[in-house]
C-alpha atoms as a PDB file:
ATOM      1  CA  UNK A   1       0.000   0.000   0.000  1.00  0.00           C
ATOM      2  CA  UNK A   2       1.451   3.320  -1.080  1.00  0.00           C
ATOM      3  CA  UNK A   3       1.280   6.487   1.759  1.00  0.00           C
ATOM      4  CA  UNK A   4      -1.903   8.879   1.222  1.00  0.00           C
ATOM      5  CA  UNK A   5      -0.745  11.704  -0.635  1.00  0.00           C
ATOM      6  CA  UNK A   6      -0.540  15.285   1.338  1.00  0.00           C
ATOM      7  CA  UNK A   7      -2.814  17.863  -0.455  1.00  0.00           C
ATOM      8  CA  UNK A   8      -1.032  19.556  -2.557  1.00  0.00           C
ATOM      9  CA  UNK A   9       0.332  23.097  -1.416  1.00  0.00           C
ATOM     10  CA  UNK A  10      -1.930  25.850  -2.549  1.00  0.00           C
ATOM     11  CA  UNK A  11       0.618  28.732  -4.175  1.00  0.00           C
ATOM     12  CA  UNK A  12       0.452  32.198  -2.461  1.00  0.00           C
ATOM     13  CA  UNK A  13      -2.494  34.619  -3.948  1.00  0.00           C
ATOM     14  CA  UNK A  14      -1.342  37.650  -5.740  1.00  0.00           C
ATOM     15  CA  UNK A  15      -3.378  39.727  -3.590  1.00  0.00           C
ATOM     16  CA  UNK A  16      -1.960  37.960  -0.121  1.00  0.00           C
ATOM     17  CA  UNK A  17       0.113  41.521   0.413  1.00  0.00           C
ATOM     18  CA  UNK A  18      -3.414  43.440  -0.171  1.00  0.00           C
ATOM     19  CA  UNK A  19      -4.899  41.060   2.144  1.00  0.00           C
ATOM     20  CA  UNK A  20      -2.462  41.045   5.076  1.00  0.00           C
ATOM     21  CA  UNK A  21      -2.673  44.917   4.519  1.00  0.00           C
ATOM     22  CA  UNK A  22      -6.641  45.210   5.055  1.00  0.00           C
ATOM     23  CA  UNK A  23      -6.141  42.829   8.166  1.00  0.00           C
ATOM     24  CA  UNK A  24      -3.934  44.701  10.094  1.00  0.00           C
ATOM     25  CA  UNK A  25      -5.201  48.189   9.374  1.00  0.00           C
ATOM     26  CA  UNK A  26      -6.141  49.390  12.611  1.00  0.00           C
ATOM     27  CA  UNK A  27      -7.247  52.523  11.597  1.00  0.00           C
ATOM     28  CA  UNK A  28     -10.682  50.348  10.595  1.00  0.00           C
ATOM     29  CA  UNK A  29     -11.143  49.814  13.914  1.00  0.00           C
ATOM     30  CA  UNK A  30     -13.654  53.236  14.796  1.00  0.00           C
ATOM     31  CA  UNK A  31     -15.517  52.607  11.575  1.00  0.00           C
ATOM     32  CA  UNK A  32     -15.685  48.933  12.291  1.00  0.00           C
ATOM     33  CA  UNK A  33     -16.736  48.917  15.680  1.00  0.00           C
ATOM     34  CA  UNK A  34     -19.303  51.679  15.049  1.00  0.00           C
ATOM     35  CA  UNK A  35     -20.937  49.202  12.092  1.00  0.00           C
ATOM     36  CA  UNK A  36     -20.694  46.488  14.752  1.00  0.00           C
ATOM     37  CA  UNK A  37     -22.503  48.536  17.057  1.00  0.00           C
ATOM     38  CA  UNK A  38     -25.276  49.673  14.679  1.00  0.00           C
ATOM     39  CA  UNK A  39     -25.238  45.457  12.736  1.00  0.00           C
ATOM     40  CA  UNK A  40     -26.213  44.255  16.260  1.00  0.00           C
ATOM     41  CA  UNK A  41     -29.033  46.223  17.068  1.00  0.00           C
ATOM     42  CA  UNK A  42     -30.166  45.493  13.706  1.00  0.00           C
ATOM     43  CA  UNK A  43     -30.556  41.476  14.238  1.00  0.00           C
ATOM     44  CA  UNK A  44     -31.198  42.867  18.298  1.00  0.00           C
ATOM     45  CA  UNK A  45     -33.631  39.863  18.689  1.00  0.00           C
ATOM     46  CA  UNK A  46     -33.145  35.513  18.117  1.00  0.00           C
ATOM     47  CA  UNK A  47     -35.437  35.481  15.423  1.00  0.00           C
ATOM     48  CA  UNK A  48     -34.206  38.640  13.437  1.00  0.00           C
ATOM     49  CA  UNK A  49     -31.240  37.110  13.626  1.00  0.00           C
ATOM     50  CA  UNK A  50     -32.022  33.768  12.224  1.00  0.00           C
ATOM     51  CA  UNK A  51     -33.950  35.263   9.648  1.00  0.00           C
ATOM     52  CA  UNK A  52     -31.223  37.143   8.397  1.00  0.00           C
ATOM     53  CA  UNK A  53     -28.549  34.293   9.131  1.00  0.00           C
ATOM     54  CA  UNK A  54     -31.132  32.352   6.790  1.00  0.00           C
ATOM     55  CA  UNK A  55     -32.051  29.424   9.440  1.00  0.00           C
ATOM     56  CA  UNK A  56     -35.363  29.150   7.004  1.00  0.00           C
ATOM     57  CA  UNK A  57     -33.338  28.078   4.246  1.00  0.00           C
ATOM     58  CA  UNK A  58     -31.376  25.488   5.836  1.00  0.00           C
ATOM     59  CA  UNK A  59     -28.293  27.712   4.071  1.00  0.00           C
ATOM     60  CA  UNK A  60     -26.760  30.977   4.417  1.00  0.00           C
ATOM     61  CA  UNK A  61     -28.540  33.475   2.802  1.00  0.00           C
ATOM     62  CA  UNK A  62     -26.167  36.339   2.393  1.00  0.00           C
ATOM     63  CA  UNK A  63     -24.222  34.145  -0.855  1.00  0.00           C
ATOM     64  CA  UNK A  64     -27.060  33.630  -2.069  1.00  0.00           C
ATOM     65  CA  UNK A  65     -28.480  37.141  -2.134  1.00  0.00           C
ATOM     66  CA  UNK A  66     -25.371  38.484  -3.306  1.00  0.00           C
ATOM     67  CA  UNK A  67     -24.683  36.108  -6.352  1.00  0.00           C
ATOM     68  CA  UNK A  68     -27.792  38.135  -7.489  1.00  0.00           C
ATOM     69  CA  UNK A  69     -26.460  41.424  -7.233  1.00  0.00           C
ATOM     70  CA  UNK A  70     -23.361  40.372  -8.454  1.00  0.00           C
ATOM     71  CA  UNK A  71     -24.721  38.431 -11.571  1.00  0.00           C
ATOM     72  CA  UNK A  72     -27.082  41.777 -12.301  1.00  0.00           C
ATOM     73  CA  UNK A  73     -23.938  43.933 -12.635  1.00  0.00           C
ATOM     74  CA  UNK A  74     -21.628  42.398 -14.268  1.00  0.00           C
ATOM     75  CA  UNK A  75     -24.435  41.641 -16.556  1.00  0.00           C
ATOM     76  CA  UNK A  76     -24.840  45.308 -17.148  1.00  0.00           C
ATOM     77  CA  UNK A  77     -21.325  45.096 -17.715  1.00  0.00           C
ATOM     78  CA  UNK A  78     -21.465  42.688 -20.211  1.00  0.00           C
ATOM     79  CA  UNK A  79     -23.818  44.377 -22.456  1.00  0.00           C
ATOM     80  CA  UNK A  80     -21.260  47.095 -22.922  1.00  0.00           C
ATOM     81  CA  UNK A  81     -19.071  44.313 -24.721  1.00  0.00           C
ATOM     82  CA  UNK A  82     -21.548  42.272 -26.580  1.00  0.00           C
ATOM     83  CA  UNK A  83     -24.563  44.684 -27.722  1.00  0.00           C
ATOM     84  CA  UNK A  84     -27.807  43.549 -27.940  1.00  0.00           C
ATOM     85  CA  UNK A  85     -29.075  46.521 -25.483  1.00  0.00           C
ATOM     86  CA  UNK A  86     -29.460  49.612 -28.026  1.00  0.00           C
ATOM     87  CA  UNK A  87     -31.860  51.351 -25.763  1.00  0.00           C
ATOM     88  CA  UNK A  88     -30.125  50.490 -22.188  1.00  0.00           C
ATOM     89  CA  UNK A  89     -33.400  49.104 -21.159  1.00  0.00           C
ATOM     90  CA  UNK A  90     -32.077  46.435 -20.193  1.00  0.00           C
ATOM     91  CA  UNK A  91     -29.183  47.769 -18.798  1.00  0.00           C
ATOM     92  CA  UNK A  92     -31.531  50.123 -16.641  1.00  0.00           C
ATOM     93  CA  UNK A  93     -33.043  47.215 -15.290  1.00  0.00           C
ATOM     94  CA  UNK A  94     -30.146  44.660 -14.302  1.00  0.00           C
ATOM     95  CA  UNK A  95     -29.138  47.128 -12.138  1.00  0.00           C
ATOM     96  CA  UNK A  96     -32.355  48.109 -10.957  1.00  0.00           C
ATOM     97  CA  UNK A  97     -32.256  44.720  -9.753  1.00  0.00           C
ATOM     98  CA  UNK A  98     -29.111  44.832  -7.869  1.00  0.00           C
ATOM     99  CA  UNK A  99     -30.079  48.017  -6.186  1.00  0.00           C
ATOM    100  CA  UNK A 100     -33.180  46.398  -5.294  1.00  0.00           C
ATOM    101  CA  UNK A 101     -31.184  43.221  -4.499  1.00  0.00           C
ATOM    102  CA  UNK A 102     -28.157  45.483  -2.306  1.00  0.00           C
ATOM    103  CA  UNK A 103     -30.180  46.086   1.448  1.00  0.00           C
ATOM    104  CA  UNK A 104     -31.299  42.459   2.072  1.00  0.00           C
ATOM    105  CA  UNK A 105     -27.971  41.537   0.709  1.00  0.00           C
ATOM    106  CA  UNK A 106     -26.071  44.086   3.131  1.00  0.00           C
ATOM    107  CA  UNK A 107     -28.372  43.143   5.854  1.00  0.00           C
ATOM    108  CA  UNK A 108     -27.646  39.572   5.860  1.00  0.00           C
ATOM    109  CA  UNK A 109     -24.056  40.119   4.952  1.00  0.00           C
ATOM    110  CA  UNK A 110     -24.052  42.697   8.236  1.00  0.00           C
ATOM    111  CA  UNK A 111     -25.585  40.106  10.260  1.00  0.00           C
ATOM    112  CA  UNK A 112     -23.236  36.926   9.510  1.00  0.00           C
ATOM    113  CA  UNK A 113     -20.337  39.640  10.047  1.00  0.00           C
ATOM    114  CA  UNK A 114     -21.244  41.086  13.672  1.00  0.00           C
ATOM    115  CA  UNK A 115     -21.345  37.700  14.961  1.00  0.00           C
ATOM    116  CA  UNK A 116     -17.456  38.031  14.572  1.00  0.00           C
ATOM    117  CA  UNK A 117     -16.699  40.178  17.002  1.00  0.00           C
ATOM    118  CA  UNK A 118     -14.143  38.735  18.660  1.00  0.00           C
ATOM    119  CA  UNK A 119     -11.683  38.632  15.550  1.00  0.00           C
ATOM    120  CA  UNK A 120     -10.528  42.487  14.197  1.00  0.00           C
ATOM    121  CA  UNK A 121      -8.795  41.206  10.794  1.00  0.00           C
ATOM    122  CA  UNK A 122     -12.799  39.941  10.453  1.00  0.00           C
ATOM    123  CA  UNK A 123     -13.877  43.250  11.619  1.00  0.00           C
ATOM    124  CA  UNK A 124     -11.466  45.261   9.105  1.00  0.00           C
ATOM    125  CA  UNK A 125     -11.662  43.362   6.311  1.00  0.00           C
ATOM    126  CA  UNK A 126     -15.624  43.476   6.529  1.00  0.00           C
ATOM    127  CA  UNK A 127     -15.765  46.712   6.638  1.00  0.00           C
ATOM    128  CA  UNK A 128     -13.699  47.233   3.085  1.00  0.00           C
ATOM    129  CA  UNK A 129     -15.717  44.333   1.873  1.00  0.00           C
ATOM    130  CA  UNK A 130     -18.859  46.695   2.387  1.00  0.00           C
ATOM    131  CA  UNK A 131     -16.989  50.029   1.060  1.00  0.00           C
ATOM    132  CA  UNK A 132     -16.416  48.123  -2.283  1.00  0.00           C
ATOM    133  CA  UNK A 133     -19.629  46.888  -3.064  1.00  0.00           C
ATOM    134  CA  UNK A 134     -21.107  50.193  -1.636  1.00  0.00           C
ATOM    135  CA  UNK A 135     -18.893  52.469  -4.436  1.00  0.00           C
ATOM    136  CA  UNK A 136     -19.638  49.607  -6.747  1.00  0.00           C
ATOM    137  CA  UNK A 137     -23.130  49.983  -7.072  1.00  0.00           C
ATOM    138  CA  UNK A 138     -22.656  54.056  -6.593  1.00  0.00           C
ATOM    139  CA  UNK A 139     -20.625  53.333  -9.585  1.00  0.00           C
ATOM    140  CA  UNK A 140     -23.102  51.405 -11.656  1.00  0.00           C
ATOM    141  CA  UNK A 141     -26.246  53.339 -10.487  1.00  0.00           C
ATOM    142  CA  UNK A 142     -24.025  56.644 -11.419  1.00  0.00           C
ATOM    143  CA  UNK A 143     -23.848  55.369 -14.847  1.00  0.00           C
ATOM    144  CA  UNK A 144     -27.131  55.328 -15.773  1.00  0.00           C
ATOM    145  CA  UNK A 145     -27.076  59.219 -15.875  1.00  0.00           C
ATOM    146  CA  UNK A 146     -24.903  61.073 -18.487  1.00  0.00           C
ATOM    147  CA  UNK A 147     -23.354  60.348 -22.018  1.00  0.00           C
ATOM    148  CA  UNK A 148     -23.063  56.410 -23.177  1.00  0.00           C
ATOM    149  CA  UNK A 149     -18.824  56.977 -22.556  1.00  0.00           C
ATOM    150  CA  UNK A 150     -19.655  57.717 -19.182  1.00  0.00           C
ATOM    151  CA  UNK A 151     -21.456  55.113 -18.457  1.00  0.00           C
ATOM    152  CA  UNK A 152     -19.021  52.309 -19.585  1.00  0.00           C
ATOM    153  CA  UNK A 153     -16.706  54.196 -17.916  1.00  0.00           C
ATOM    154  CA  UNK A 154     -18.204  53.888 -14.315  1.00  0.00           C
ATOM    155  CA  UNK A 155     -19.877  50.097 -14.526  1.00  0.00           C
ATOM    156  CA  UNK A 156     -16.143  49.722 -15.572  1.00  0.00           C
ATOM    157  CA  UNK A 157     -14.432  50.900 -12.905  1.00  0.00           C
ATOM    158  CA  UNK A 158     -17.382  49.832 -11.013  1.00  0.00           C
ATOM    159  CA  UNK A 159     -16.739  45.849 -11.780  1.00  0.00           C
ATOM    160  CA  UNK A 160     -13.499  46.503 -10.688  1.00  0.00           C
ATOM    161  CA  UNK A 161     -14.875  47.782  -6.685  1.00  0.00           C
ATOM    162  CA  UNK A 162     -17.379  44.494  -7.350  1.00  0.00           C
ATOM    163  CA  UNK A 163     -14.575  42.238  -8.128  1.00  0.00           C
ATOM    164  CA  UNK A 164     -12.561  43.458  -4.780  1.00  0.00           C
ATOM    165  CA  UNK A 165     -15.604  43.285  -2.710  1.00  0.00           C
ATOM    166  CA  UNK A 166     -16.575  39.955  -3.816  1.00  0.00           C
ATOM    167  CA  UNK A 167     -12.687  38.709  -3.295  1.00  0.00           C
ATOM    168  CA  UNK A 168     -12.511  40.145   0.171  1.00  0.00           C
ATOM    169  CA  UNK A 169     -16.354  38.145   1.047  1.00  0.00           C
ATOM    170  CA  UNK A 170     -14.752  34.808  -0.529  1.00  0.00           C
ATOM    171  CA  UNK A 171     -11.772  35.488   2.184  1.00  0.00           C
ATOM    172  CA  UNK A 172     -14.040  36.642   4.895  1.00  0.00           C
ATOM    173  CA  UNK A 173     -16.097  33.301   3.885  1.00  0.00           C
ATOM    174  CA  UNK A 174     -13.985  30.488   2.534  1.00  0.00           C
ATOM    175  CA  UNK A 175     -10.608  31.524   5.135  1.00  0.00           C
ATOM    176  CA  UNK A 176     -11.856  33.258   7.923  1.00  0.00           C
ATOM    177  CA  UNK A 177     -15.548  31.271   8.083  1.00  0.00           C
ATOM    178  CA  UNK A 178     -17.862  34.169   8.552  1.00  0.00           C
ATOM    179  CA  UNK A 179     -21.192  33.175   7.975  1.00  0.00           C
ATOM    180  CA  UNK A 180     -20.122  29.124   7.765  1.00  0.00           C
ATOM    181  CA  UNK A 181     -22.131  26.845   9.938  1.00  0.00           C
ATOM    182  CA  UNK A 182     -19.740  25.037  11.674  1.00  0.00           C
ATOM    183  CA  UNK A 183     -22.597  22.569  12.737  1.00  0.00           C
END
């Protein structure tokens, strides 16, 4: 019988440095403990809480929820690159949805993210999770006013704050465990 194999090593993420960076800024700490404050006394009561932690669902809700704001955007986004939107109805409306989408999304992602209190790289790096999808969808809902240029412009630079946000909830997720039932 041969030994089990180790997993193989998982190579260090370009954006480790950024990471590290976001974790040990303490100068998130005010802003961080003053959305912990105000996330608590949001989801104040059991069953606020579990409704927003998504206990209904058997699942956490927040992924879920943002997937949709997320898929609405870049979307949008898409459009710009492959036509088929003339008018920008559709355009208009994708990210209709994701505003729409962007306070249950918030609120749930708020919620999973408070009960973390203990951990301040948590606490820092949710609070630049929230700052980037909060200019992102600025960003996109900004470009639905002005010239056509303009608008590519900001859902451009717009995926970009989407794409850090959603990078920094896959850390907060998938390597710190916020919002992961350990049960």
């Amino acid at each position: 019988m041969s030994a089990p194999s180790q997993p193989a090593r998982r190579a260090p993420s370009p954006v480790e440095a950024a990471i590290e960076t976001v974790e040990g800024a303490r100068i998130l700490d005010g802003p961080a403990a003053t959305l912990g404050t105000v996330a608590r006394a949001a989801s104040a009561t059991p069953a606020r809480k579990a409704l927003l932690r998504g206990d209904w669902l058997g699942h956490a809700v927040h992924p879920v929820l943002s997937d949709v704001v997320v898929g609405t955007l870049l979307s949008a986004s898409l459009l710009d690159f492959i036509g088929g939107d003339p008018d920008g109805r559709a355009r208009r409306r994708l990210i209709a949805a994701a505003v729409a989408a962007a306070t249950p999304t918030a609120l749930t992602g708020l919620n999973d993210w408070a009960e973390e209190d203990s951990d301040a790289a948590v606490r820092r790096t949710g609070v630049v999770h929230a700052l980037s999808n909060s200019t992102a969808l600025l960003l996109y809902a900004g470009s639905l006013t002005g010239g056509r240029g303009r608008g590519v412009a900001l859902r451009l630079v717009g995926a970009a704050a989407l794409g850090a946000g959603a990078y920094l909830g896959g850390h907060l997720s998938f390597v710190k465990g916020v919002g992961v039932d350990a049960a």
